[in-house]
C-alpha atoms as a PDB file:
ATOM      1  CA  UNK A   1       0.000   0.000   0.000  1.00  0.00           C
ATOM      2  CA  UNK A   2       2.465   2.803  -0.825  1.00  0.00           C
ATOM      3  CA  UNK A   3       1.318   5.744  -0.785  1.00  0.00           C
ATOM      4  CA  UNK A   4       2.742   9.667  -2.689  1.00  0.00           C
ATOM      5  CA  UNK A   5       5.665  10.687  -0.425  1.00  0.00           C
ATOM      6  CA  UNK A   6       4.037  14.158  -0.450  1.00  0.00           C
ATOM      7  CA  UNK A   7       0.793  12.958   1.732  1.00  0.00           C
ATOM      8  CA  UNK A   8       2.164  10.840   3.915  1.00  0.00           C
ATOM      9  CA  UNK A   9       1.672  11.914   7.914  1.00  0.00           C
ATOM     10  CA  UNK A  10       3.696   9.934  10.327  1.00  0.00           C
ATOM     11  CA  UNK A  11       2.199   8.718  13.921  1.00  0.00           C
ATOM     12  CA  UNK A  12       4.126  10.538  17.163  1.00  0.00           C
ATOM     13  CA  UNK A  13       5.647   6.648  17.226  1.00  0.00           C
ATOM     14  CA  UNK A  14       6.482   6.351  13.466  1.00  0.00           C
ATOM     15  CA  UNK A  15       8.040   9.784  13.395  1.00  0.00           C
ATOM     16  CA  UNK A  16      10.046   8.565  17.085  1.00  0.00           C
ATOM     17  CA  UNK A  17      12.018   5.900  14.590  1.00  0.00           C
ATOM     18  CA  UNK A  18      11.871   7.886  11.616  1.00  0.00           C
ATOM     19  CA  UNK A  19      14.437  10.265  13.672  1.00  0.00           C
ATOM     20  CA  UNK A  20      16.482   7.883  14.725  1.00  0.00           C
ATOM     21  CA  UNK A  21      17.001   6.326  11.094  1.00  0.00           C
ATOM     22  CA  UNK A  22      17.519  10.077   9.745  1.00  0.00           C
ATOM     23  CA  UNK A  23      19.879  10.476  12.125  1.00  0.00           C
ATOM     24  CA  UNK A  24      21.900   7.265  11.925  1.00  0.00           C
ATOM     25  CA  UNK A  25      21.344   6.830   7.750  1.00  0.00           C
ATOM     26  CA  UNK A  26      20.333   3.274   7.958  1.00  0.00           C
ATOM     27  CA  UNK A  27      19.176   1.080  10.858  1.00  0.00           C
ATOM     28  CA  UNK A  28      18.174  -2.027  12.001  1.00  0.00           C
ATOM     29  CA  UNK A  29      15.180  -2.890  14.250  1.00  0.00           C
ATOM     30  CA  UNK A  30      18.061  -3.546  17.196  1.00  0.00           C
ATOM     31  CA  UNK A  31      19.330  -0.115  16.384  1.00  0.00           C
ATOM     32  CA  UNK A  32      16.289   1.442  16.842  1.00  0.00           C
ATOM     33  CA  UNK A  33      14.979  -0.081  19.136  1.00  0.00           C
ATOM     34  CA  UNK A  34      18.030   0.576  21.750  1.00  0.00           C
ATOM     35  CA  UNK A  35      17.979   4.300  20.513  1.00  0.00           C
ATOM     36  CA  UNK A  36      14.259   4.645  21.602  1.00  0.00           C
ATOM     37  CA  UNK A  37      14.617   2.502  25.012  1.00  0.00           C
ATOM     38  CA  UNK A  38      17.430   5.436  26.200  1.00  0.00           C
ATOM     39  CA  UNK A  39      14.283   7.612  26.833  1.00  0.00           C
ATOM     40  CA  UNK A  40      11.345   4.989  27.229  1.00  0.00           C
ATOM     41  CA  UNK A  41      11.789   1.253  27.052  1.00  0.00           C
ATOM     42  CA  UNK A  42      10.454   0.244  23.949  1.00  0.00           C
ATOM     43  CA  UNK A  43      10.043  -3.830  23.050  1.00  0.00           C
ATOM     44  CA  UNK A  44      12.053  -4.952  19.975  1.00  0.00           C
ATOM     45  CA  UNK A  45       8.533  -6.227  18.451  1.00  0.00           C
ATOM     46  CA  UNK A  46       6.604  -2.792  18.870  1.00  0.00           C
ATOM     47  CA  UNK A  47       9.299  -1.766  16.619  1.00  0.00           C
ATOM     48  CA  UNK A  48       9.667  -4.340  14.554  1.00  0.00           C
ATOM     49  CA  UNK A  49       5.968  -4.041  13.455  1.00  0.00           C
ATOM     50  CA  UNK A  50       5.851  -0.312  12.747  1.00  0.00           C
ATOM     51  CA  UNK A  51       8.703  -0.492  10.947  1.00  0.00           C
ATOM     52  CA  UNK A  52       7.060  -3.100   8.627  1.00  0.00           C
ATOM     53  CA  UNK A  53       4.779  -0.494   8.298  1.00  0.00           C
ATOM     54  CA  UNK A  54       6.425   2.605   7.277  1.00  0.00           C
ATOM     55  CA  UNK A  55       8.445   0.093   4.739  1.00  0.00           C
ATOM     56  CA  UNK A  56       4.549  -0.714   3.785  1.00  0.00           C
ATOM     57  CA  UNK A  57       3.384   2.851   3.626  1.00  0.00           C
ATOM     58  CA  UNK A  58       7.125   3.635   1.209  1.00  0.00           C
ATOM     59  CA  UNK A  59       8.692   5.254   4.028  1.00  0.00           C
ATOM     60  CA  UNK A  60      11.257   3.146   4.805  1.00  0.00           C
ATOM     61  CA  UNK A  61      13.542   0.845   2.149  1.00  0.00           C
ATOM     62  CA  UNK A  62      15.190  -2.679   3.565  1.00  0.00           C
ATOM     63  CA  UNK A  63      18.337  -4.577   2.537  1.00  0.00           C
ATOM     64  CA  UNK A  64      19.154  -7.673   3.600  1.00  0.00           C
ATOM     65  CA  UNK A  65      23.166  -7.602   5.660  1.00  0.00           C
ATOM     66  CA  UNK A  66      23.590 -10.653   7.237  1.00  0.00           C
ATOM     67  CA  UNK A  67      21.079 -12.405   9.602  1.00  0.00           C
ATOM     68  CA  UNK A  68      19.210  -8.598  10.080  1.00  0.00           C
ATOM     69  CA  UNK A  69      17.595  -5.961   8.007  1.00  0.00           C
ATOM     70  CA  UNK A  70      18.895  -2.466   7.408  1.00  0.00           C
ATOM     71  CA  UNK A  71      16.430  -0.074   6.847  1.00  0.00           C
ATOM     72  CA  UNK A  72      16.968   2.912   5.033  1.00  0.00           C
ATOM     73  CA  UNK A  73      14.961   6.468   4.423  1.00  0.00           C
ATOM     74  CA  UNK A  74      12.903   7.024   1.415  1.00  0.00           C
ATOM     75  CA  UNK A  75      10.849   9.741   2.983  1.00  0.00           C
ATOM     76  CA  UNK A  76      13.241  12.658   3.778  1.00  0.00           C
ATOM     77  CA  UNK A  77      13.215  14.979   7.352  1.00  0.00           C
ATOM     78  CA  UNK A  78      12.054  18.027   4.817  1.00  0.00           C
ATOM     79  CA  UNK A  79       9.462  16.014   3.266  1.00  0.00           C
ATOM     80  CA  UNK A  80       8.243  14.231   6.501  1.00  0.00           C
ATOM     81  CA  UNK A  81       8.141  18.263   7.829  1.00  0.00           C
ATOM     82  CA  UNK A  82       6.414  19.816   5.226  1.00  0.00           C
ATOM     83  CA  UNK A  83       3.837  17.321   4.667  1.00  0.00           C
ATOM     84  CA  UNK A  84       2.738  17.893   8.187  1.00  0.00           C
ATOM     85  CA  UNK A  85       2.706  21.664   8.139  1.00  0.00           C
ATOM     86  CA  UNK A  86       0.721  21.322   5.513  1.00  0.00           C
ATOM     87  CA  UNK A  87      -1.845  18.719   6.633  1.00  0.00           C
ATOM     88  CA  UNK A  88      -1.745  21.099   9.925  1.00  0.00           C
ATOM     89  CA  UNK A  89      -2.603  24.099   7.724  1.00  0.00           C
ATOM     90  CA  UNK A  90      -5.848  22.668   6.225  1.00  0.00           C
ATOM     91  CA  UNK A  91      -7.164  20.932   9.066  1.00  0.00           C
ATOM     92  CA  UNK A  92      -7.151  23.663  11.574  1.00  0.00           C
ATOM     93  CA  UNK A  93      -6.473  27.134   9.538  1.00  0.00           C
ATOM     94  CA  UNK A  94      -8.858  26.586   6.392  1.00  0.00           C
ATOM     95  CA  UNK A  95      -5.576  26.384   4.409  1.00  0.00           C
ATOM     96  CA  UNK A  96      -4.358  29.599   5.260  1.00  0.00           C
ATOM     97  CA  UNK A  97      -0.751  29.632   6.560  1.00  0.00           C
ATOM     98  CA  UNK A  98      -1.043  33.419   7.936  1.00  0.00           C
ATOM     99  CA  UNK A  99      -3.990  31.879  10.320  1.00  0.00           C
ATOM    100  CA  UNK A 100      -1.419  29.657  11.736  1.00  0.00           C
ATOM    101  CA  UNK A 101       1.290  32.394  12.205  1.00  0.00           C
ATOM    102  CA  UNK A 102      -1.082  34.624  13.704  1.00  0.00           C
ATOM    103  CA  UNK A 103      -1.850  31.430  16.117  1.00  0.00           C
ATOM    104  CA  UNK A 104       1.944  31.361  16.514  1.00  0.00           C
ATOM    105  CA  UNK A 105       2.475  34.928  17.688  1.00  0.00           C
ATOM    106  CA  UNK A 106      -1.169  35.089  19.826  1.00  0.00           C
ATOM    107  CA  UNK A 107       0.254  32.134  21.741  1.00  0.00           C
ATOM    108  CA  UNK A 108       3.791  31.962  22.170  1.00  0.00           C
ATOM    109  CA  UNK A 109       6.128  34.559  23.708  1.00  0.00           C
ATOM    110  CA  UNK A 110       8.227  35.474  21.256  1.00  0.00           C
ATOM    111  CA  UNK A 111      10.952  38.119  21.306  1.00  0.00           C
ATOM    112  CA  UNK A 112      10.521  41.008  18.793  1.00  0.00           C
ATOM    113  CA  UNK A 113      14.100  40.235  17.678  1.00  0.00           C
ATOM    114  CA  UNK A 114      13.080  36.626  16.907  1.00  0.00           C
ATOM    115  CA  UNK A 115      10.354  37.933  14.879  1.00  0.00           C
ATOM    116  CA  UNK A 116      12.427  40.439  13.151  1.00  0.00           C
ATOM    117  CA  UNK A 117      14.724  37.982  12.209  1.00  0.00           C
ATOM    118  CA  UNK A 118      11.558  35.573  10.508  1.00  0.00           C
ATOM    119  CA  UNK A 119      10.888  38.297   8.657  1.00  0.00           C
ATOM    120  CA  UNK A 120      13.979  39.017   7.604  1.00  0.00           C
ATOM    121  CA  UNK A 121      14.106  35.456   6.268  1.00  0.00           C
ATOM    122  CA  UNK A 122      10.515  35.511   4.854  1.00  0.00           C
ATOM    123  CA  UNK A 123      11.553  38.301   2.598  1.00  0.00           C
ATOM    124  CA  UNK A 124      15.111  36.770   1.308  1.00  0.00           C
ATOM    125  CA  UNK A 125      12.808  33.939   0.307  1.00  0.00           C
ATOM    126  CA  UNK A 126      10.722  35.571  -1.696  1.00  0.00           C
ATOM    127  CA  UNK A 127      13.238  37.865  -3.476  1.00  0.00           C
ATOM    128  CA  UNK A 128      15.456  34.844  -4.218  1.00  0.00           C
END
């Protein structure tokens, strides 16, 4: 059942692995599974079976190396980012991104330097 990489929204557990596999390149389910049990302990099959699904869903690639699997990306930290800013966008601002900025700036404390400096970097964008 793969699915576009542009509509794909990760679970708070799939994106929990998808981090540590950005971060190491390629992992196995031992990897993984170690990396998450630092915070939490996490059993080897919880993550053995959502990583069968985000390789399912086209997340996540396998090779064969040995006696285990090593799992690579397909579905980038950008891509994984955007896709749920903008699933975020249209289910609670109507599809309007300055709804959610406003949001942003109604509810967090944010310095007036910090906001200079966003738009300073909105406006390079959109001249480059």
């Amino acid at each position: 059942m793969k699915k576009d990489l542009d509509t794909i929204i990760l679970t708070r557990q799939e994106l929990q692995i998808m981090k540590v596999v950005w971060d190491l390149g390629t992992a196995t389910v031992k990897d993984v599974c170690s990396a998450m049990s630092e915070r939490k302990r996490t059993a080897y099959t919880t993550v053995l079976t959502l990583m069968g699904i985000l390789e399912e869903k086209g997340v996540l690639a396998h090779r064969r190396c040995g006696r285990a699997y090593n799992y690579t990306p397909l579905l980038s930290r950008n891509q994984a980012t955007a896709n749920q800013i903008r699933d975020v966008v249209s289910r609670f601002f109507d599809g309007k991104p300055e709804k959610l900025i406003e949001t942003v700036l109604e509810s967090e404390n944010i310095p007036a330097e910090q906001i200079a400096g966003m738009l300073k970097l909105n406006a390079e964008h959109h001249v480059a």
